[in-house]
N, C-alpha and C. Protein backbone atom coordinates (compact mmCIF):
# COMPACT_ATOMS: atom_id res chain seq x y z
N UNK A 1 48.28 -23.75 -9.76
CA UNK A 1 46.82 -23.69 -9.72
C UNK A 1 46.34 -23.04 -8.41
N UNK A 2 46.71 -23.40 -7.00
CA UNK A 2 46.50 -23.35 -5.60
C UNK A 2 46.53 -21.41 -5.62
N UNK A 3 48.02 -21.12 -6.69
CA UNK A 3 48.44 -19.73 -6.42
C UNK A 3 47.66 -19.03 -7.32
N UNK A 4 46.91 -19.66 -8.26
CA UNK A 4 45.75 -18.47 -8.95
C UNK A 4 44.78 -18.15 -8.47
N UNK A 5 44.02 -19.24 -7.50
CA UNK A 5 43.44 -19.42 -6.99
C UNK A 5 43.36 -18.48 -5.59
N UNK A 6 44.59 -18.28 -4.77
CA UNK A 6 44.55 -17.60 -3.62
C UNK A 6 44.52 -16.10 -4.13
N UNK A 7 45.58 -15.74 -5.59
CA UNK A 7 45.37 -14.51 -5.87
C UNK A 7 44.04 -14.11 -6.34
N UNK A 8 43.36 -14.32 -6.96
CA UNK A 8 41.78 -14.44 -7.56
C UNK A 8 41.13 -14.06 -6.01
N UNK A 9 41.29 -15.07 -5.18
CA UNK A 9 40.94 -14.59 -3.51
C UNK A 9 40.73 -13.53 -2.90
N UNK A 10 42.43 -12.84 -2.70
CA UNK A 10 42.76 -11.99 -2.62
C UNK A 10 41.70 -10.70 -3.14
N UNK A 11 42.22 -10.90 -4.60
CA UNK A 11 41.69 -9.98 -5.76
C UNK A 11 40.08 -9.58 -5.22
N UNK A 12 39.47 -10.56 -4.94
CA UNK A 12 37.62 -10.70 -4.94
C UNK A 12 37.74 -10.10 -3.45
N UNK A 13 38.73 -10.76 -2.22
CA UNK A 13 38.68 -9.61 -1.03
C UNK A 13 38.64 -8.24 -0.78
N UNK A 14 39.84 -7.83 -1.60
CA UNK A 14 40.05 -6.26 -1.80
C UNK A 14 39.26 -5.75 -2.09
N UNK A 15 38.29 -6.07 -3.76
CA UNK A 15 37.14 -5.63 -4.19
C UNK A 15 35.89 -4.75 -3.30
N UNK A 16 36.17 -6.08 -2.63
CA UNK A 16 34.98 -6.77 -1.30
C UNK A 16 35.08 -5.25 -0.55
N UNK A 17 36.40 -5.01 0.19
CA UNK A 17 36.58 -4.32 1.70
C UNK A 17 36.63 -2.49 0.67
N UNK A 18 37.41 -2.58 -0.92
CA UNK A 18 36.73 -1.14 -0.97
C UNK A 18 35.71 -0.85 -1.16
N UNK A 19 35.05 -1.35 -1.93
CA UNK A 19 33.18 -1.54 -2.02
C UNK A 19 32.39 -1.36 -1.29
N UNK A 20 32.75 -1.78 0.27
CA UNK A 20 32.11 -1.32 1.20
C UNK A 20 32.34 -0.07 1.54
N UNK A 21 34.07 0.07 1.84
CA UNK A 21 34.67 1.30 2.08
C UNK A 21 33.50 2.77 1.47
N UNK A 22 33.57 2.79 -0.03
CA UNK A 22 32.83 3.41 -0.75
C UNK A 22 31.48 3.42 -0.90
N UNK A 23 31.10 2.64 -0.59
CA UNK A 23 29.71 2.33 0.03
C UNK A 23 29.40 3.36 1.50
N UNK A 24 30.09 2.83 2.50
CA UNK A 24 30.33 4.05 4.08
C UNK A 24 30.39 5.32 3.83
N UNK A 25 31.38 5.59 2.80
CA UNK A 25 31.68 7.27 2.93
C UNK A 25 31.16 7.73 1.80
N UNK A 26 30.24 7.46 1.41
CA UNK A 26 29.35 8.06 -0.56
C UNK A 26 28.38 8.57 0.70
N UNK A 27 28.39 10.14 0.15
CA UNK A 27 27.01 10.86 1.03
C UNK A 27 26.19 11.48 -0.34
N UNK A 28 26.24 11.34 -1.50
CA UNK A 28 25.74 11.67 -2.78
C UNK A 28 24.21 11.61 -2.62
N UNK A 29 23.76 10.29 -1.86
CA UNK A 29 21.83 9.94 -2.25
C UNK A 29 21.72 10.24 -0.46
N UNK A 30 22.17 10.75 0.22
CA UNK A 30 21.74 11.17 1.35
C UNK A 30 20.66 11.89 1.97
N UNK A 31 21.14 13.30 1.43
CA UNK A 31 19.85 14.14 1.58
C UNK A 31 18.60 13.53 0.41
N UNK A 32 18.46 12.71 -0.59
CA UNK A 32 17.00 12.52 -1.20
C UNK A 32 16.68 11.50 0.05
N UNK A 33 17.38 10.78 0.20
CA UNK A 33 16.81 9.52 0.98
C UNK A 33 16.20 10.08 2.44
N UNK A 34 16.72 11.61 3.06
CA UNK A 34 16.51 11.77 4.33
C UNK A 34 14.92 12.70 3.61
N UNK A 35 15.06 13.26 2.78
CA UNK A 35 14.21 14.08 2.03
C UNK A 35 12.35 13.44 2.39
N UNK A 36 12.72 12.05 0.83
CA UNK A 36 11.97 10.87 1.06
C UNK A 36 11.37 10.69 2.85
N UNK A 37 12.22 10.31 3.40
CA UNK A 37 11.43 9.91 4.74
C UNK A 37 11.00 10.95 5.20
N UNK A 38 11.54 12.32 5.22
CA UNK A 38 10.38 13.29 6.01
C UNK A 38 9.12 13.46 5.02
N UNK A 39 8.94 13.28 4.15
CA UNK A 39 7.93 13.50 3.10
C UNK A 39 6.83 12.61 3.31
N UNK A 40 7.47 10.90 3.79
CA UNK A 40 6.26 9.97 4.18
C UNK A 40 6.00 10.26 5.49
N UNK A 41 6.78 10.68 6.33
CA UNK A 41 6.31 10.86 7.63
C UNK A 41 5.20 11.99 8.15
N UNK A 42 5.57 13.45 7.27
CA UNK A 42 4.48 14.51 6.99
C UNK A 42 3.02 13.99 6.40
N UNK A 43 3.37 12.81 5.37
CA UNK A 43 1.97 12.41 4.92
C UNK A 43 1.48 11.72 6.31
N UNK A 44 2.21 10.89 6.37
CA UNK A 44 1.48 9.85 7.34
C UNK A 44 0.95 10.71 8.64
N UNK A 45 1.58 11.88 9.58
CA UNK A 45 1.14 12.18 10.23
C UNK A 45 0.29 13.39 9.71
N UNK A 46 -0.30 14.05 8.71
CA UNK A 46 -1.31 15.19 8.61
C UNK A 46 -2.48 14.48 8.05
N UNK A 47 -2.08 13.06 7.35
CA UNK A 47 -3.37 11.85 7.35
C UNK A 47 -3.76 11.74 8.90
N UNK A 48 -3.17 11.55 10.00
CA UNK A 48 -3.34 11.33 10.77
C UNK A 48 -4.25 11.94 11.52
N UNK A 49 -3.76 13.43 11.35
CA UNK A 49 -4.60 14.93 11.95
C UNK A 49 -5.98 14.99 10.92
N UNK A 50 -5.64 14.93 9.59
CA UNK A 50 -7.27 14.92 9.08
C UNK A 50 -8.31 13.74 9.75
N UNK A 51 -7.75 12.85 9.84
CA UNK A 51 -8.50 11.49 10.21
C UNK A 51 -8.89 11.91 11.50
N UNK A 52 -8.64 12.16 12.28
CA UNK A 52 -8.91 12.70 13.52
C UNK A 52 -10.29 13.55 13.26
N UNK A 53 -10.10 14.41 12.83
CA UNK A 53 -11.02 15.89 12.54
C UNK A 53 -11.89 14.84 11.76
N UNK A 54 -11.91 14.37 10.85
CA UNK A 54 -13.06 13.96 9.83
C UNK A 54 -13.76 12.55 10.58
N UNK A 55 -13.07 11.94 11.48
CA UNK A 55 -14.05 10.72 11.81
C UNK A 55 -15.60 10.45 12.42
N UNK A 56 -14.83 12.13 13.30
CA UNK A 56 -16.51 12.65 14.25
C UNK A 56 -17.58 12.31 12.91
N UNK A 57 -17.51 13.36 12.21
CA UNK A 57 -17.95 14.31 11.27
C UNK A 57 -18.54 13.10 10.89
N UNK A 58 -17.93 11.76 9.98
CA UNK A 58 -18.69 10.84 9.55
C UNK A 58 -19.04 9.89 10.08
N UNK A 59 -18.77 9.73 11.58
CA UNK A 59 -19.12 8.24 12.22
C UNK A 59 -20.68 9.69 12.36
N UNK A 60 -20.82 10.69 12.58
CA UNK A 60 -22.43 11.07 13.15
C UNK A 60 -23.13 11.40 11.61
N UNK A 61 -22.68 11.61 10.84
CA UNK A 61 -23.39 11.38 9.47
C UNK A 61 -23.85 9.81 8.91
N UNK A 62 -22.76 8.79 9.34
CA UNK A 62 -23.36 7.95 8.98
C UNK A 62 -24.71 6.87 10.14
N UNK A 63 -24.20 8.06 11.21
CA UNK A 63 -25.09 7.11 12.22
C UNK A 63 -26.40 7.92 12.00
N UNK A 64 -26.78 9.30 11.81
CA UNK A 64 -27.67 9.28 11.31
C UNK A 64 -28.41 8.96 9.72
N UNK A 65 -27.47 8.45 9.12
CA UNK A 65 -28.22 7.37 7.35
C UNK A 65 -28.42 6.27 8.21
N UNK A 66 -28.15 5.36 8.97
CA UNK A 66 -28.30 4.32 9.62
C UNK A 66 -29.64 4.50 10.36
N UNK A 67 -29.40 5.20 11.35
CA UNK A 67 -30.77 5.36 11.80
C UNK A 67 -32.40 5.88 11.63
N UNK A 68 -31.81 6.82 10.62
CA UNK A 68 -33.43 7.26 9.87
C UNK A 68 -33.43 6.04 8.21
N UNK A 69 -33.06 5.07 8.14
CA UNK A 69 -34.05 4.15 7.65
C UNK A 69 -34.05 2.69 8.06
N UNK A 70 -35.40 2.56 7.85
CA UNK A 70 -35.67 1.59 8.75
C UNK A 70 -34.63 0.00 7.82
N UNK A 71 -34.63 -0.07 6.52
CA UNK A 71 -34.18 -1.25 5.70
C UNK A 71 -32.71 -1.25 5.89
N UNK A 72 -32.26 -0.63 7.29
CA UNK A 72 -30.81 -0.53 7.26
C UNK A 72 -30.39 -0.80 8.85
N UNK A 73 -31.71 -1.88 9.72
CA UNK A 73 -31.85 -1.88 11.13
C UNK A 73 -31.75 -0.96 11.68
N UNK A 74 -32.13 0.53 11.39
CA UNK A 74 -32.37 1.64 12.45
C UNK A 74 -33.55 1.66 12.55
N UNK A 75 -34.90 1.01 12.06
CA UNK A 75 -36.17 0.46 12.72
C UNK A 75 -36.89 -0.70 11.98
N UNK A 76 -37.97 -0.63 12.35
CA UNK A 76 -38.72 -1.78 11.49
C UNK A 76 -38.69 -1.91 10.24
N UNK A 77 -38.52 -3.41 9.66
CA UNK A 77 -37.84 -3.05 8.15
C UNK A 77 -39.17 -3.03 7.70
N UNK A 78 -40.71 -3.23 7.96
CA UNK A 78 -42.03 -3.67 7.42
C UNK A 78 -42.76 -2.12 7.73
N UNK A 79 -42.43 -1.17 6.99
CA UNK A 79 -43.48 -0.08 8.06
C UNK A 79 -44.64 -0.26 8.32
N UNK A 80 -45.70 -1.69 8.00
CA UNK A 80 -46.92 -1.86 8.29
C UNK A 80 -46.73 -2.48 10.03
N UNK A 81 -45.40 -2.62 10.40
CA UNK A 81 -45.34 -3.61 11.50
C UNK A 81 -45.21 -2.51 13.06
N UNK A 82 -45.34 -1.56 12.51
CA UNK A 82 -45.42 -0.37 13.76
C UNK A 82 -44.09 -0.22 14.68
């Protein structure tokens, strides 16, 4: 019993250490996976560069909708109240 048991062991070790083995040296999904990350990194940084350029643009568009009406605290919300 003890000796099916250690071989079964064995057996599930070996498995174990080529699995990894083949796991280390498989370069097959390499280039998609390096692909993939420059692809999110281009998004993430030309989001970055638009966001830049476009924030002016709408923080002064929306500060002027803010400030030319009055029901939006850019002045008196009562225009009878001067």
């Amino acid at each position: 019993m003890l000796n099916r048991l250690d071989r079964l062991y064995i057996q599930a070790q070996i498995k174990k250490r080529a699995f990894i083995e083949n796991f280390k040296n498989d370069e097959s999904g390499v280039s998609n996976f390096v692909a993939t990350v420059l692809l999110i990194l281009m998004v993430v940084l030309i989001g970055g560069a638009v966001w830049g350029f476009l924030s002016g643009y709408f923080t002064d568009m929306f500060k002027k909708i803010y400030d030319g009406n009055p029901g939006m605290g850019g002045g008196p919300s009562n225009p009878y109240d001067g």
